[in-house]
Protein backbone atom coordinates (compact mmCIF):
# COMPACT_ATOMS: atom_id res chain seq x y z
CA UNK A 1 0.00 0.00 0.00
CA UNK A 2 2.95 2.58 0.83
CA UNK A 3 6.65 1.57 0.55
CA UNK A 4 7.65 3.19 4.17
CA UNK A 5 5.02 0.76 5.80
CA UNK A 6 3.89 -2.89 6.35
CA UNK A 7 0.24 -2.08 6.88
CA UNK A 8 -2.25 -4.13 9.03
CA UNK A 9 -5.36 -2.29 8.83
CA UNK A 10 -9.06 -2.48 10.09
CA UNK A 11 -11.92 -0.10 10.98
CA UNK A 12 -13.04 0.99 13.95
CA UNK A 13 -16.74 1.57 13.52
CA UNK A 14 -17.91 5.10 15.34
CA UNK A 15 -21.22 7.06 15.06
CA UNK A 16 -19.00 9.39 12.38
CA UNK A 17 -17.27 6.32 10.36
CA UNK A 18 -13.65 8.03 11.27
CA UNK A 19 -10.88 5.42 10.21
CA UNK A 20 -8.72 3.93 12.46
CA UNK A 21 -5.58 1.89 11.23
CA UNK A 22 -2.84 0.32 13.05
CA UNK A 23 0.68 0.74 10.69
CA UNK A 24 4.37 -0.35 11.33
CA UNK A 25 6.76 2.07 10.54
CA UNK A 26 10.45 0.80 10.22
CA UNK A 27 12.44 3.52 11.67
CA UNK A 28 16.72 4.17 11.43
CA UNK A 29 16.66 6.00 14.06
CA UNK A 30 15.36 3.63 16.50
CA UNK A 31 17.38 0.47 14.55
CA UNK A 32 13.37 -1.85 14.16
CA UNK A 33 9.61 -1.23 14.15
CA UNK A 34 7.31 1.13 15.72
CA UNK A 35 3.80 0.25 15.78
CA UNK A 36 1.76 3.75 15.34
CA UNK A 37 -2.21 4.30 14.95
CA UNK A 38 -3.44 6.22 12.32
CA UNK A 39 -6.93 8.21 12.10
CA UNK A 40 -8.66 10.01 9.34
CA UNK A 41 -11.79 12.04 9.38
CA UNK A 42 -15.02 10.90 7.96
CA UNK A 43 -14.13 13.06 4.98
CA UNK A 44 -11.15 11.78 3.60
CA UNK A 45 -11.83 9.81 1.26
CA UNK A 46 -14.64 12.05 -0.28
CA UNK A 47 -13.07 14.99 -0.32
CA UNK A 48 -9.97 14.50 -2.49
CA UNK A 49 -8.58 18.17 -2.35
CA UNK A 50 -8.76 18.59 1.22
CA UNK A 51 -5.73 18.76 3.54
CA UNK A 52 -5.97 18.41 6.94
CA UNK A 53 -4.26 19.32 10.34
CA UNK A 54 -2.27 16.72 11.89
CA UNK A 55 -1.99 15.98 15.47
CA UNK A 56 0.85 13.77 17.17
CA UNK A 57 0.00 11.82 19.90
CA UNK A 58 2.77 10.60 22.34
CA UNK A 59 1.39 7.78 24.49
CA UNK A 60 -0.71 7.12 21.69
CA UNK A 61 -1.69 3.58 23.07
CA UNK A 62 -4.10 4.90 25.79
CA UNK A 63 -4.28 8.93 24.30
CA UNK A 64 -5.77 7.81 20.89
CA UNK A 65 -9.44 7.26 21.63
CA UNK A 66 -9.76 10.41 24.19
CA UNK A 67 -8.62 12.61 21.51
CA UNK A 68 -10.61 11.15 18.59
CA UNK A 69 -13.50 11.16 20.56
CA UNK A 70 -13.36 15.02 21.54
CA UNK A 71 -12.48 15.48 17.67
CA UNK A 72 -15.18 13.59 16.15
CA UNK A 73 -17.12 15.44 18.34
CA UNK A 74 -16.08 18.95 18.10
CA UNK A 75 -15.95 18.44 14.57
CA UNK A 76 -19.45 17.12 14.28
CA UNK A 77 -20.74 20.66 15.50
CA UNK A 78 -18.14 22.04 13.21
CA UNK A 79 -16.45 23.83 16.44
CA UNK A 80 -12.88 21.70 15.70
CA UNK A 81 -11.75 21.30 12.23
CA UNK A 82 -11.45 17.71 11.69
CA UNK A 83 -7.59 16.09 11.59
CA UNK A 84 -5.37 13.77 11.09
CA UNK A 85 -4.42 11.74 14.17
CA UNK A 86 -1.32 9.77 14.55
CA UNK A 87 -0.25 7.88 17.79
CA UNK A 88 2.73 6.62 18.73
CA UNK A 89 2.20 3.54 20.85
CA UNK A 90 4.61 3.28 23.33
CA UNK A 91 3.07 -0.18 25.57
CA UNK A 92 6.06 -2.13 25.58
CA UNK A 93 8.34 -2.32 29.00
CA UNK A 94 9.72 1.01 30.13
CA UNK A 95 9.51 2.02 26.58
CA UNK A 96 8.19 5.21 27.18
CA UNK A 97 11.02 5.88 29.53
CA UNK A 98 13.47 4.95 27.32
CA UNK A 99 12.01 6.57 24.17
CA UNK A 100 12.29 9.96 26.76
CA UNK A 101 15.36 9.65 28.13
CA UNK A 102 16.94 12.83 29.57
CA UNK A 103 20.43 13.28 30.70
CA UNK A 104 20.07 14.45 34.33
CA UNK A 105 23.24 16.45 33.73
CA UNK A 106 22.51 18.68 30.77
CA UNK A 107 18.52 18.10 31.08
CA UNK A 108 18.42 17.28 27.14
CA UNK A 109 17.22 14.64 25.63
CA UNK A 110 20.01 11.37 25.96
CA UNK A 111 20.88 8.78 23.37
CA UNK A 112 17.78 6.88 23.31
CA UNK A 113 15.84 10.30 23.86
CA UNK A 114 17.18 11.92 20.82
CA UNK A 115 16.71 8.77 18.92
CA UNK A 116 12.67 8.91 19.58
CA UNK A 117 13.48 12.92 19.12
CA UNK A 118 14.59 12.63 15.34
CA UNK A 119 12.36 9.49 14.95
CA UNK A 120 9.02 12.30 15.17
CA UNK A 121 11.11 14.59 13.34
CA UNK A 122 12.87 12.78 10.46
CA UNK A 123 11.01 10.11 9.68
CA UNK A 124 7.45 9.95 11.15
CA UNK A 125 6.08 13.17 10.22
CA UNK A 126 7.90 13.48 6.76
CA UNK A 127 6.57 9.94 6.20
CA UNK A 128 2.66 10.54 6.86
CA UNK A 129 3.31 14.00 4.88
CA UNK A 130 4.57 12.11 2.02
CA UNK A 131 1.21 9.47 1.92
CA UNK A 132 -1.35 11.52 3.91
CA UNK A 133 -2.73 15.14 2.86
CA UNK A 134 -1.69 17.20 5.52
CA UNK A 135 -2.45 20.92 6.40
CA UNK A 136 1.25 22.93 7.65
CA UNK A 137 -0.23 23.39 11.20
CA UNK A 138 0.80 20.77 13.53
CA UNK A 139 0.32 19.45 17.03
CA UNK A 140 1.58 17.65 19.40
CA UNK A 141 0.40 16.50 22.88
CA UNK A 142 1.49 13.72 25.65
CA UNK A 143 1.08 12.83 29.17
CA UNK A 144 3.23 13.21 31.86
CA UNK A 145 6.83 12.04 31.15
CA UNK A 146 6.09 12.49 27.28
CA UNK A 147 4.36 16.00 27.62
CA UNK A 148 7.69 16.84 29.01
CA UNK A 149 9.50 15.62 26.04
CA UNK A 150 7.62 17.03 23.63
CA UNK A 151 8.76 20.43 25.05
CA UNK A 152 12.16 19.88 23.00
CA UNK A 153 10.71 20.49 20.14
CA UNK A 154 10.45 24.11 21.06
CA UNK A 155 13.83 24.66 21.55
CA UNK A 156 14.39 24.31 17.79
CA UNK A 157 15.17 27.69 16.04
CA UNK A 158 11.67 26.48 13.92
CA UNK A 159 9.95 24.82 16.24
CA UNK A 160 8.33 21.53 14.30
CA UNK A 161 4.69 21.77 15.71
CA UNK A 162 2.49 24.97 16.20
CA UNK A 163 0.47 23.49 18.45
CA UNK A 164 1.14 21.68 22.57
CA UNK A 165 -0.90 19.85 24.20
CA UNK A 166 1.06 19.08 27.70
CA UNK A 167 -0.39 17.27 30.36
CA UNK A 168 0.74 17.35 33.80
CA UNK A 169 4.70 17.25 32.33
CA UNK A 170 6.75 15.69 34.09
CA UNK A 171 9.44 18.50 33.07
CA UNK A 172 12.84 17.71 32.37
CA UNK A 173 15.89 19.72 34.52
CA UNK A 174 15.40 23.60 33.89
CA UNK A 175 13.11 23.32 31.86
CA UNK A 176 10.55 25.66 34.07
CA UNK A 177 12.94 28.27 33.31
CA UNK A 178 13.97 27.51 30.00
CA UNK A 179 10.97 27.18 28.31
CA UNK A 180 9.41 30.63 28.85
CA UNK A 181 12.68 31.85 27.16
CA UNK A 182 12.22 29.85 24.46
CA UNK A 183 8.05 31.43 24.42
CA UNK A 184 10.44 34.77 24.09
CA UNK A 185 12.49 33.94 21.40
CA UNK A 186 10.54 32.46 18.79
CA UNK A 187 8.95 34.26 16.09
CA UNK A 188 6.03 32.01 14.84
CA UNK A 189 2.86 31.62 16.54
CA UNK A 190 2.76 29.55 18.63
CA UNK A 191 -0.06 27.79 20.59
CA UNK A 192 0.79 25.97 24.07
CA UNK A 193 -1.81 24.46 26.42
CA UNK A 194 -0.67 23.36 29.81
CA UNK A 195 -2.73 21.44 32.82
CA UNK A 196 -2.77 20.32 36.38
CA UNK A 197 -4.98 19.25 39.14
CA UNK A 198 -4.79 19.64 42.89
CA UNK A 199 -4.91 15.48 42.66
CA UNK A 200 -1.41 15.75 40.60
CA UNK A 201 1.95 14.27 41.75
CA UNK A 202 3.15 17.63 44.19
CA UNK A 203 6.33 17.42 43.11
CA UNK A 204 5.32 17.79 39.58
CA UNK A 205 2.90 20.11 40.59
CA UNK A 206 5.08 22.69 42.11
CA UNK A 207 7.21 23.05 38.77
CA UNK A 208 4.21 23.12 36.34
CA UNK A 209 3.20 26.22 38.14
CA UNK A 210 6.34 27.84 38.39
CA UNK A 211 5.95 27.21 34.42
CA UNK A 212 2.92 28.85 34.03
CA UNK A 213 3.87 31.84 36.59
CA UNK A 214 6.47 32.68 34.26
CA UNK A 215 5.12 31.86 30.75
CA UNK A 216 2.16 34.43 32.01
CA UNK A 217 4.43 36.66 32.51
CA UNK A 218 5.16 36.98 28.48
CA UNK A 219 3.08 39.60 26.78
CA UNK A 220 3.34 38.86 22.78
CA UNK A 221 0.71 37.92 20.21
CA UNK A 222 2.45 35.09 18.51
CA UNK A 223 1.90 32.99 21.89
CA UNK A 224 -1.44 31.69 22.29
CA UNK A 225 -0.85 30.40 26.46
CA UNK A 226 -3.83 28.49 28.34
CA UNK A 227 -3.34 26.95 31.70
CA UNK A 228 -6.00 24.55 33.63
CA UNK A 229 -5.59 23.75 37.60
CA UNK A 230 -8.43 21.24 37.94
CA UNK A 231 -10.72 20.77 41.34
CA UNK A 232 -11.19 17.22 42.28
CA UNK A 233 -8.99 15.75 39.46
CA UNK A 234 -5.90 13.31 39.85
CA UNK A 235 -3.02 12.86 37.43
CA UNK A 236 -4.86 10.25 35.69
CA UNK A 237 -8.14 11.85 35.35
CA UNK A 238 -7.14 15.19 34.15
CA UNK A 239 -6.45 13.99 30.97
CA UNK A 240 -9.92 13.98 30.60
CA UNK A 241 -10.87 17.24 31.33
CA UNK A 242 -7.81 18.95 29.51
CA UNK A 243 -8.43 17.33 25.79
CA UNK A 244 -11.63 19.03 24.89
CA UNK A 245 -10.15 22.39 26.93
CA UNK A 246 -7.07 21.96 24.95
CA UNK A 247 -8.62 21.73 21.55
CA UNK A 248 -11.11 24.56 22.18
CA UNK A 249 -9.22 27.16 23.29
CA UNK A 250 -6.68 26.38 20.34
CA UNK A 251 -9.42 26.63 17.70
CA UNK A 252 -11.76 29.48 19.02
CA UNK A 253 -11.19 31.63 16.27
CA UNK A 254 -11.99 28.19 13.50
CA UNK A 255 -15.25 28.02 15.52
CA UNK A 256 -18.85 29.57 13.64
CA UNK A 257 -19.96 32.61 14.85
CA UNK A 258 -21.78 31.97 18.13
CA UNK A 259 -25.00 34.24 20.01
CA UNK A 260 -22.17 35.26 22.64
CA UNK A 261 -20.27 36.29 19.52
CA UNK A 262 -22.74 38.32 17.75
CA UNK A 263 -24.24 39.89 20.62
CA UNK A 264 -20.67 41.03 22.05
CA UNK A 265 -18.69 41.78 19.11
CA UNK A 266 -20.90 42.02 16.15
CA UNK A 267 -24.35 43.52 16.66
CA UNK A 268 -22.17 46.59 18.70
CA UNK A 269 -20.49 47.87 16.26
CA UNK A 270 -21.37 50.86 14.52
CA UNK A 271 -20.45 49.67 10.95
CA UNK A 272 -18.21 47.56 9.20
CA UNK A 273 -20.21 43.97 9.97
CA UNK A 274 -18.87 42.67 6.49
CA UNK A 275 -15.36 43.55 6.89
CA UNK A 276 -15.97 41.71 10.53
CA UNK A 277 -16.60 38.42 8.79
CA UNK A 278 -13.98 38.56 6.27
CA UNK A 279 -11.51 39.66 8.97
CA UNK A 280 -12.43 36.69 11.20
CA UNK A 281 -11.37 34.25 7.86
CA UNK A 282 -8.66 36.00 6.95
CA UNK A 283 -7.15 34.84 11.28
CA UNK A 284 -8.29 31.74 10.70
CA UNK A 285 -5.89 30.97 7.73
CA UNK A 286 -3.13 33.12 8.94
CA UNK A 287 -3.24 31.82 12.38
CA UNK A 288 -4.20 27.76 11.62
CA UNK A 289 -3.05 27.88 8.06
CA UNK A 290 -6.80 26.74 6.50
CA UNK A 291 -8.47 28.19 3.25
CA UNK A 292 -11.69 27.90 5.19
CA UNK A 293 -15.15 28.77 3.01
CA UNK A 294 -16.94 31.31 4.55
CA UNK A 295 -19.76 29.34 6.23
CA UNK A 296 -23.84 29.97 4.81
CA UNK A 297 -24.62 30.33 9.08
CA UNK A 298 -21.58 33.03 9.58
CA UNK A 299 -23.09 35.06 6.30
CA UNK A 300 -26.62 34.86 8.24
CA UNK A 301 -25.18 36.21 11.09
CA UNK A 302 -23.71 39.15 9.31
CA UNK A 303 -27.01 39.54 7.67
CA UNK A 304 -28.61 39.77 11.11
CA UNK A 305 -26.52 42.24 11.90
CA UNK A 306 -27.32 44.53 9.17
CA UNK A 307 -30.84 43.83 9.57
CA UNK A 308 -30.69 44.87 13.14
CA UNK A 309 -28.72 48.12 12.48
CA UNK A 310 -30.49 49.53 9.11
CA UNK A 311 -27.00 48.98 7.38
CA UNK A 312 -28.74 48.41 4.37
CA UNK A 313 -25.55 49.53 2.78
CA UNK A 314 -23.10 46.49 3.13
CA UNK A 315 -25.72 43.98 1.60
CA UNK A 316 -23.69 44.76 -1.68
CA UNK A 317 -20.20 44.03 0.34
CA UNK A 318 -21.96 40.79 1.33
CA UNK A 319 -23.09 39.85 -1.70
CA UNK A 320 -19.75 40.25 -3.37
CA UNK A 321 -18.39 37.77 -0.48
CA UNK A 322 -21.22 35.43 -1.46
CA UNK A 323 -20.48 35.59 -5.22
CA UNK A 324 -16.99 34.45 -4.40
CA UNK A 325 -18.08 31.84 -2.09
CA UNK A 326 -20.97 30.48 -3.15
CA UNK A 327 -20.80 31.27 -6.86
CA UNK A 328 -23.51 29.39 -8.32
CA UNK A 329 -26.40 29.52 -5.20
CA UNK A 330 -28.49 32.82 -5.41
CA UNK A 331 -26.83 33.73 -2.37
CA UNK A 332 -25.53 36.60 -3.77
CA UNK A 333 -28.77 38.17 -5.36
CA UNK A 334 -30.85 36.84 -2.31
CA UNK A 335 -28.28 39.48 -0.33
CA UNK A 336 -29.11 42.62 -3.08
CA UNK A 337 -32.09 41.76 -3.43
CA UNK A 338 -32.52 42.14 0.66
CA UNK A 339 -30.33 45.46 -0.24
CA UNK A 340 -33.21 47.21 -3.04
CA UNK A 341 -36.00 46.01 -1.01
CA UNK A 342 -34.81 47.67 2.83
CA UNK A 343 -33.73 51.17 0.31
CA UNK A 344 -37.13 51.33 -1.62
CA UNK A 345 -36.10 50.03 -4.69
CA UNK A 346 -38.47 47.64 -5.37
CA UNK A 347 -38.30 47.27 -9.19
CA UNK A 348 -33.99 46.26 -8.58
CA UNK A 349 -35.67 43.85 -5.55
CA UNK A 350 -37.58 42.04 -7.54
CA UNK A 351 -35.21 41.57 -10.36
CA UNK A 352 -32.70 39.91 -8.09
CA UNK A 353 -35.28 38.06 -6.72
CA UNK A 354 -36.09 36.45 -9.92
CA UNK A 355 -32.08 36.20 -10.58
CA UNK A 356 -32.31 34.03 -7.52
CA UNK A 357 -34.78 31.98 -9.02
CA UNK A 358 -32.32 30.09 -11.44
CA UNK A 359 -29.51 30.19 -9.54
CA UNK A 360 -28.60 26.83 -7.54
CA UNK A 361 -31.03 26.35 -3.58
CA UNK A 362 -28.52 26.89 -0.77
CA UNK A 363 -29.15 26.24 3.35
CA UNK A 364 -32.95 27.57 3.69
CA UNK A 365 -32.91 29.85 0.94
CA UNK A 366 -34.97 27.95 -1.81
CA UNK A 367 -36.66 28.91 -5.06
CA UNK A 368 -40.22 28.99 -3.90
CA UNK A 369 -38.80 31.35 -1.22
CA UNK A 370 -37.66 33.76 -4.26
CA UNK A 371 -40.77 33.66 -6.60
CA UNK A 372 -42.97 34.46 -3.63
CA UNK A 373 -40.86 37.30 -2.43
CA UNK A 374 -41.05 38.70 -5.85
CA UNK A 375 -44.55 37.93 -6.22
CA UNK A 376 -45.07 39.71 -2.51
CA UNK A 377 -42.97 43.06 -4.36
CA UNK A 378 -45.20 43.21 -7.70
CA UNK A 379 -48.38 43.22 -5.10
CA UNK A 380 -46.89 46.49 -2.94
């Protein structure tokens, strides 16, 4: 099937028919076979163009099904865009310890640790690159000793993954300090999600704090920081709670526009609701690298706000947006049509009405819909 692995695959039937695979990947840099688990969105297969964000999971043996779950979730109520998961099992005999290893002198990673190290780097991300479609941003998460770990990768000048998902680390020596001069020096966004409880191992405690004391200290835009101290949680459990946390605070700007959101941000201002929307898109694929289509609910809610403020005005801005997006729905002369009709122009109304009429159905807008608000025009 692909030449870099010996696949053994099955399916792991869930309510949204995600695909689950188990692959062997033969690795230099850890001289035999690691055994990884592969998931793909419900989409995949259908949509042939679409590339998708990938997510690395360290302790992928027990992480794999807490993450796909939140995903397949938040990505059901299009809130998290869907991904690409790929974990790393790590089952076998102190093989997690070994695939972490950290020189207690220097507190970087030792032989075995920078084996696993350039393992994620050089082989198994280039290699599900090279037979998977995948999106530039990139995440990472683990547990405990491996959320630790995965903090190396940020003290590369170009830091491999955008994204951290680090639960209850287990940090390596000086890395409290280290780390929120690394947040300093680099230049690329970067998203980092960090967690605790007041069940946690103390000793690990006590250091994950004095992490997050500092890192909150750091006042740029290209760090995206979140921090969770959970009541009534243990080490274990947290996990848990910090997933869905994680992965909604990372993708709040992906997420449609919500009643909090329009009531707070958008039905305030004074003007400028179009500009709004196409500002919120533009974030989205500067900050998570994703050619997103405006969605037909976000265009409602901009149309709402219009509505509500007798901007009658930037129908035509929105119509232009819906043109571009949704070139062959009457969208677009549903919106000017909506403009001439709230300005008095009733003859232009109609006419884009009836435009509307032979252009493609789209979300609730439908043809019937058209002809009888034309029809309601002619009888003014």
């Amino acid at each position: 099937m692909r030449n870099l692995f010996l696949c053994i695959a099955f399916l792991c039937v869930v309510p949204v028919q995600s695909q689950k695979t188990v692959e062997i990947l033969t690795s230099k840099k850890l001289n035999g076979d690691r055994e990884i688990i592969i998931g793909l969105p419900p989409s995949y297969e259908s949509n042939k163009s679409k590339k998708y964000p990938l997510l690395v999971l360290l302790d992928g043996d027990y992480l794999f099904d807490a993450f796909q779950g939140a995903l397949n979730y938040g990505a059901y109520w299009d809130d998290i865009p869907e991904m690409i998961i790929v974990g790393v099992v790590q089952n076998k005999k102190d093989e997690r310890y070994t695939d972490c290893a950290v020189d207690e002198t220097t507190g970087l990673p030792a032989e075995s640790g920078e084996a696993f190290f350039e393992f994620i780097g050089q082989e198994l991300v280039p290699a599900i690159e090279k037979n998977y479609r995948i999106a530039p941003f990139k995440m990472i998460a683990g547990h405990d000793t491996t959320a630790g770990f995965m903090n190396f990768y940020l003290y590369k000048d170009q830091p491999l993954f955008d994204a951290y998902i680090s639960m209850s680390p287990e940090l390596p020596l000086g890395m409290e300090e280290q780390l929120p001069e690394r947040f300093q020096a680099i230049q690329k966004t970067i998203y980092y999600y960090q967690s605790t409880a007041d069940g946690d191992v103390k000793k690990m405690q006590q250091r994950i704090l004095k992490l997050d004391a500092e890192a909150k200290k750091i006042q740029k835009p290209t760090l995206q920081y979140y921090f969770d101290e959970f009541k009534g949680a243990s080490h274990y459990s947290l996990v848990l709670h910090s997933i869905p946390n994680a992965l909604y605070d990372f993708f709040q700007i992906y997420q449609p526009i919500s009643t909090a959101e329009f009531d707070q941000k958008i039905a305030v201002l004074p003007s400028g609701y179009v500009d709004y929307l196409v500002k919120k898109y533009e974030v989205i694929e500067k900050s998570l690298s994703m050619d997103l289509q405006i969605r037909l609910n976000d265009f409602k809610a901009i149309e709402a706000a219009i509505l509500k403020n007798k901007a009658y005005g930037e129908f035509e801005q929105l119509a232009q947006l819906a043109k571009k997006n949704y070139p062959q729905s009457m969208l677009a002369d549903y919106e000017l049509g909506m403009m001439y009709e709230k300005t008095g122009d009733i003859k232009k109304a109609i006419k884009h009405f009836q435009n509307a009429f032979q252009k493609d159905e789209i979300g609730d807008l439908t043809k019937d819909m058209m002809l009888d608000r034309a029809d309601e025009l002619k009888n003014m």
